[in-house]
Protein backbone atom coordinates (compact mmCIF):
# COMPACT_ATOMS: atom_id res chain seq x y z
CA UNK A 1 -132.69 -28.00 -21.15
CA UNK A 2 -129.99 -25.92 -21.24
CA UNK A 3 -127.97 -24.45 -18.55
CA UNK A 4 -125.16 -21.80 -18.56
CA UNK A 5 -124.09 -19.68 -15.73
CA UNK A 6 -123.95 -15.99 -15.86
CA UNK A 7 -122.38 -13.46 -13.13
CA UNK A 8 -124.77 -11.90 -10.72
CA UNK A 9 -125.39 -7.90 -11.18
CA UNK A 10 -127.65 -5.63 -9.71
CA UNK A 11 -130.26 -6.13 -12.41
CA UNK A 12 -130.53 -10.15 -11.36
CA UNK A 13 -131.91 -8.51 -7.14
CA UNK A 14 -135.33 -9.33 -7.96
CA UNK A 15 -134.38 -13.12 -8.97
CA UNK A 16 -131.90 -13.56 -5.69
CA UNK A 17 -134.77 -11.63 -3.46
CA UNK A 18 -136.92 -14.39 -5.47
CA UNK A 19 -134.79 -17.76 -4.90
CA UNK A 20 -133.76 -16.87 -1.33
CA UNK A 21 -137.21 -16.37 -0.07
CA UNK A 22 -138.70 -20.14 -2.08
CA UNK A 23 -135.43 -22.05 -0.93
CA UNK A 24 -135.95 -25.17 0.42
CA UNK A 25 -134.02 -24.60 3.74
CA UNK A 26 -134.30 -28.25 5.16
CA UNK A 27 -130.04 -28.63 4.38
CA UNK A 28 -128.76 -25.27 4.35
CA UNK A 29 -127.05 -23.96 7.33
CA UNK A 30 -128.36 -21.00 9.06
CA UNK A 31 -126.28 -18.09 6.94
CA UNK A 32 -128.84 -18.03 4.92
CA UNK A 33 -131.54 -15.04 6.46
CA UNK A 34 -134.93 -15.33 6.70
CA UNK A 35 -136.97 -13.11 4.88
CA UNK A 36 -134.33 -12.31 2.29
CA UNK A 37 -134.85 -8.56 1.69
CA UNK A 38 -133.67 -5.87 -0.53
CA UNK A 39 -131.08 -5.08 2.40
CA UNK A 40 -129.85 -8.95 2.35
CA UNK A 41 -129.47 -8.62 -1.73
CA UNK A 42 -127.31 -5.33 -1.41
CA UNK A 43 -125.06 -6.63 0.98
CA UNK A 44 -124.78 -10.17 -1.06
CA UNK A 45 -123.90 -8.65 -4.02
CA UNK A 46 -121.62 -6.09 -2.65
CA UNK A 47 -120.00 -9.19 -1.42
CA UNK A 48 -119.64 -10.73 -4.61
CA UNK A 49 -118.42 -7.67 -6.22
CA UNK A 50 -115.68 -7.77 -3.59
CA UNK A 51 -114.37 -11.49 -3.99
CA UNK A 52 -115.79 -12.55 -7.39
CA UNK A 53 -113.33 -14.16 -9.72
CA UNK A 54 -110.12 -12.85 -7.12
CA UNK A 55 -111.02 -15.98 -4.59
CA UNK A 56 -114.26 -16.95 -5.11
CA UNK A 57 -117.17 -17.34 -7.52
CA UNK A 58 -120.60 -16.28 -7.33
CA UNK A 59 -122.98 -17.55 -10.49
CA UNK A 60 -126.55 -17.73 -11.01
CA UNK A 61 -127.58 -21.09 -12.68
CA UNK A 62 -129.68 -20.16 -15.82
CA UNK A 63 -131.93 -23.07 -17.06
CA UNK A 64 -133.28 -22.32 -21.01
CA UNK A 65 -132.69 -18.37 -19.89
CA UNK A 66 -134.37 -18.47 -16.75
CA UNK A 67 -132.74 -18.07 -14.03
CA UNK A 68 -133.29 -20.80 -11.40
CA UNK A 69 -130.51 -20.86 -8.72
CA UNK A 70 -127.16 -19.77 -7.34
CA UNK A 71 -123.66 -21.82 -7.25
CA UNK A 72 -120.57 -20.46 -5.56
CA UNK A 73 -117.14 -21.21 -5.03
CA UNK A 74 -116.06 -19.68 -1.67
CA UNK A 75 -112.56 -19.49 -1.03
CA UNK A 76 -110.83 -20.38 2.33
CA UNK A 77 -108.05 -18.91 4.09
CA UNK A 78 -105.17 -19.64 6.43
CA UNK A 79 -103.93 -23.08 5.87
CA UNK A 80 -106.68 -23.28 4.14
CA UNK A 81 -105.90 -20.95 1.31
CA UNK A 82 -105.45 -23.46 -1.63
CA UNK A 83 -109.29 -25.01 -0.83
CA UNK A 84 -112.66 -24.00 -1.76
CA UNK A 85 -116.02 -24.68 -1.15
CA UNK A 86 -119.26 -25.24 -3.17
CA UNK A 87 -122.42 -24.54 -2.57
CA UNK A 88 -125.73 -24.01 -4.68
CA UNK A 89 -129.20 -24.07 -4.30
CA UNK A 90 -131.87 -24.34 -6.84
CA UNK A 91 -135.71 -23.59 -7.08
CA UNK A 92 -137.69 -26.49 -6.01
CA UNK A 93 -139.81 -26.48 -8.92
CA UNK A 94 -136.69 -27.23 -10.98
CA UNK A 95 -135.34 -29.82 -9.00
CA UNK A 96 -134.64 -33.20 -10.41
CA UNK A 97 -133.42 -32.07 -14.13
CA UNK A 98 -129.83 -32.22 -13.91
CA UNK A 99 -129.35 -28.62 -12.99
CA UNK A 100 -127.16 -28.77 -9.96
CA UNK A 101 -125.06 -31.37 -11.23
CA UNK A 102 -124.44 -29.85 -14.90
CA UNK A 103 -123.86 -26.45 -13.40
CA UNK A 104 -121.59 -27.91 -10.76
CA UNK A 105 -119.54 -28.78 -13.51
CA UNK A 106 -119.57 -26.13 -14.75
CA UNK A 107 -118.58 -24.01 -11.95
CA UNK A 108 -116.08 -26.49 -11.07
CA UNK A 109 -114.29 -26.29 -14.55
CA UNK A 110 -114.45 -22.23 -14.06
CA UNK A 111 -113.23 -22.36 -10.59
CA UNK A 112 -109.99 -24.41 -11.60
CA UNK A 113 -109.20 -22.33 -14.67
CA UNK A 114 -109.54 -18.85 -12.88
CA UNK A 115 -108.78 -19.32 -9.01
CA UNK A 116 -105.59 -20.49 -7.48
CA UNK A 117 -107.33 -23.31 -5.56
CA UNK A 118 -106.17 -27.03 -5.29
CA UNK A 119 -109.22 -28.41 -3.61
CA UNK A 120 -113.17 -27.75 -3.54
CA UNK A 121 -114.58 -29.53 -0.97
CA UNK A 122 -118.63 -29.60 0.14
CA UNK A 123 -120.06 -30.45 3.42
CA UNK A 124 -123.97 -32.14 2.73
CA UNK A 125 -126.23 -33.02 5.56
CA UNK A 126 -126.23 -37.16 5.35
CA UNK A 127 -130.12 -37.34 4.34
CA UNK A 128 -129.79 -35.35 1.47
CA UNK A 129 -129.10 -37.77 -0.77
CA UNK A 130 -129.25 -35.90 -4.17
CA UNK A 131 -126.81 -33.07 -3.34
CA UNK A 132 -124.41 -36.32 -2.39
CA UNK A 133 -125.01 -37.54 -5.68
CA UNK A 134 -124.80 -34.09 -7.58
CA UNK A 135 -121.48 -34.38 -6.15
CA UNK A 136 -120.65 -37.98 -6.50
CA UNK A 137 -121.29 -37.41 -10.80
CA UNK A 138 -118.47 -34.64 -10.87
CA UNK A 139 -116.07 -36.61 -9.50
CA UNK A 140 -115.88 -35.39 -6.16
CA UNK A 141 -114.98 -38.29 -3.31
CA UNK A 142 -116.33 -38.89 0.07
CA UNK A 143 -113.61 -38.22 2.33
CA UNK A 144 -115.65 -38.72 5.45
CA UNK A 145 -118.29 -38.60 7.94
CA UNK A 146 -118.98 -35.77 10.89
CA UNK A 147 -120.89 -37.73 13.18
CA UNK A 148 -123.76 -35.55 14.78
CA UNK A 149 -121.81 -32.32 13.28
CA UNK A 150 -124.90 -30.27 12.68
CA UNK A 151 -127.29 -29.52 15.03
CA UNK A 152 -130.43 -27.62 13.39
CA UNK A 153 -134.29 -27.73 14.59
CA UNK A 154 -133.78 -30.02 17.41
CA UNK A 155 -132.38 -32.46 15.59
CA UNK A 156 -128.69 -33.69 15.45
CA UNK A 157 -127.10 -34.01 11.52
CA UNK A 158 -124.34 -36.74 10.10
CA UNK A 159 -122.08 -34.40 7.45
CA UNK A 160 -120.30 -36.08 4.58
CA UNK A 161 -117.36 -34.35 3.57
CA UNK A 162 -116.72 -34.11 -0.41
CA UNK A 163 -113.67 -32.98 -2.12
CA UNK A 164 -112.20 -32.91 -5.49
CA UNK A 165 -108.27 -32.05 -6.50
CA UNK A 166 -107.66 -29.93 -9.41
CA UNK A 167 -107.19 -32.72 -12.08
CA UNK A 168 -109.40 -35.15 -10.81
CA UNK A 169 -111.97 -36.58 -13.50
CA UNK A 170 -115.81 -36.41 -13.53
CA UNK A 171 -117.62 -39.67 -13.11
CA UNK A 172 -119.20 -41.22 -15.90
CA UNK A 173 -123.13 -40.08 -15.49
């Protein structure tokens, strides 16, 4: 399978309309709405158009020309200017391939090269074992645990905290 990323435009709506209506929202926090309509699209990608590639990075995730998820790079600010964070999300009937974690790298080689970032970090609900792991085979470290740090459907959430410094290797996979 291949996988490349590709900048979202307003052409790609009906795909983010698509992907944020099927996710899987058992680990994503609640900035995510619920339905995801043409209004939530419009204001996404007016977003992106704002930040993308100045101090942040929005990609769809593109699997044999297809495209099957989103990956950003959200930049941080006040003393947290030189830090980052990930996030992605991929269509459930993809999951399981390799997607996340080769377009992780990916985003994470793009995200070093164009934004003036020292750190991406990632915050993953403890049970969710893959995204850990997605993480884990790019090189990123566990810095931590939030104990009972998320608090979603009546039910309290351990958070590991990832990071990676510019420079830092992959793992070997």
């Amino acid at each position: 399978m291949h996988i490349t990323l590709k900048k979202w435009t307003e052409e790609n709506k009906p795909y983010l309309i698509k992907l944020c209506n099927n996710a899987d929202r058992t680990y994503l926090t609640g900035r995510l709405p619920y339905p995801y309509t043409e209004e939530c699209a419009d204001w996404w990608l007016n977003m992106v158009k704002e930040h993308d590639g100045k101090d942040s990075l929005f990609r769809a995730i593109v699997a044999d020309g297809e495209i099957v998820g989103n990956i950003t790079i959200e930049g941080k600010s006040d003393i947290f200017c030189k830090d980052a964070e990930i996030g992605y999300i991929v269509d459930k009937e993809y999951w399981g391939r390799g997607i996340a974690t080769e377009a992780t790298r990916l985003v994470v080689a793009e995200a070093f090269a164009a934004l003036d970032i020292e750190k991406i970090t990632s915050e993953v609900f403890a049970p969710n074992k893959a995204s850990a792991r997605t993480l884990e085979k790019n090189g990123f470290k566990l810095e931590g645990v939030l104990r009972k740090a998320a608090y979603k459907n009546g039910v309290f959430y351990d958070i590991l905290r990832y990071g990676k410094l510019r420079g830092e290797q992959a793992n070997a996979r």
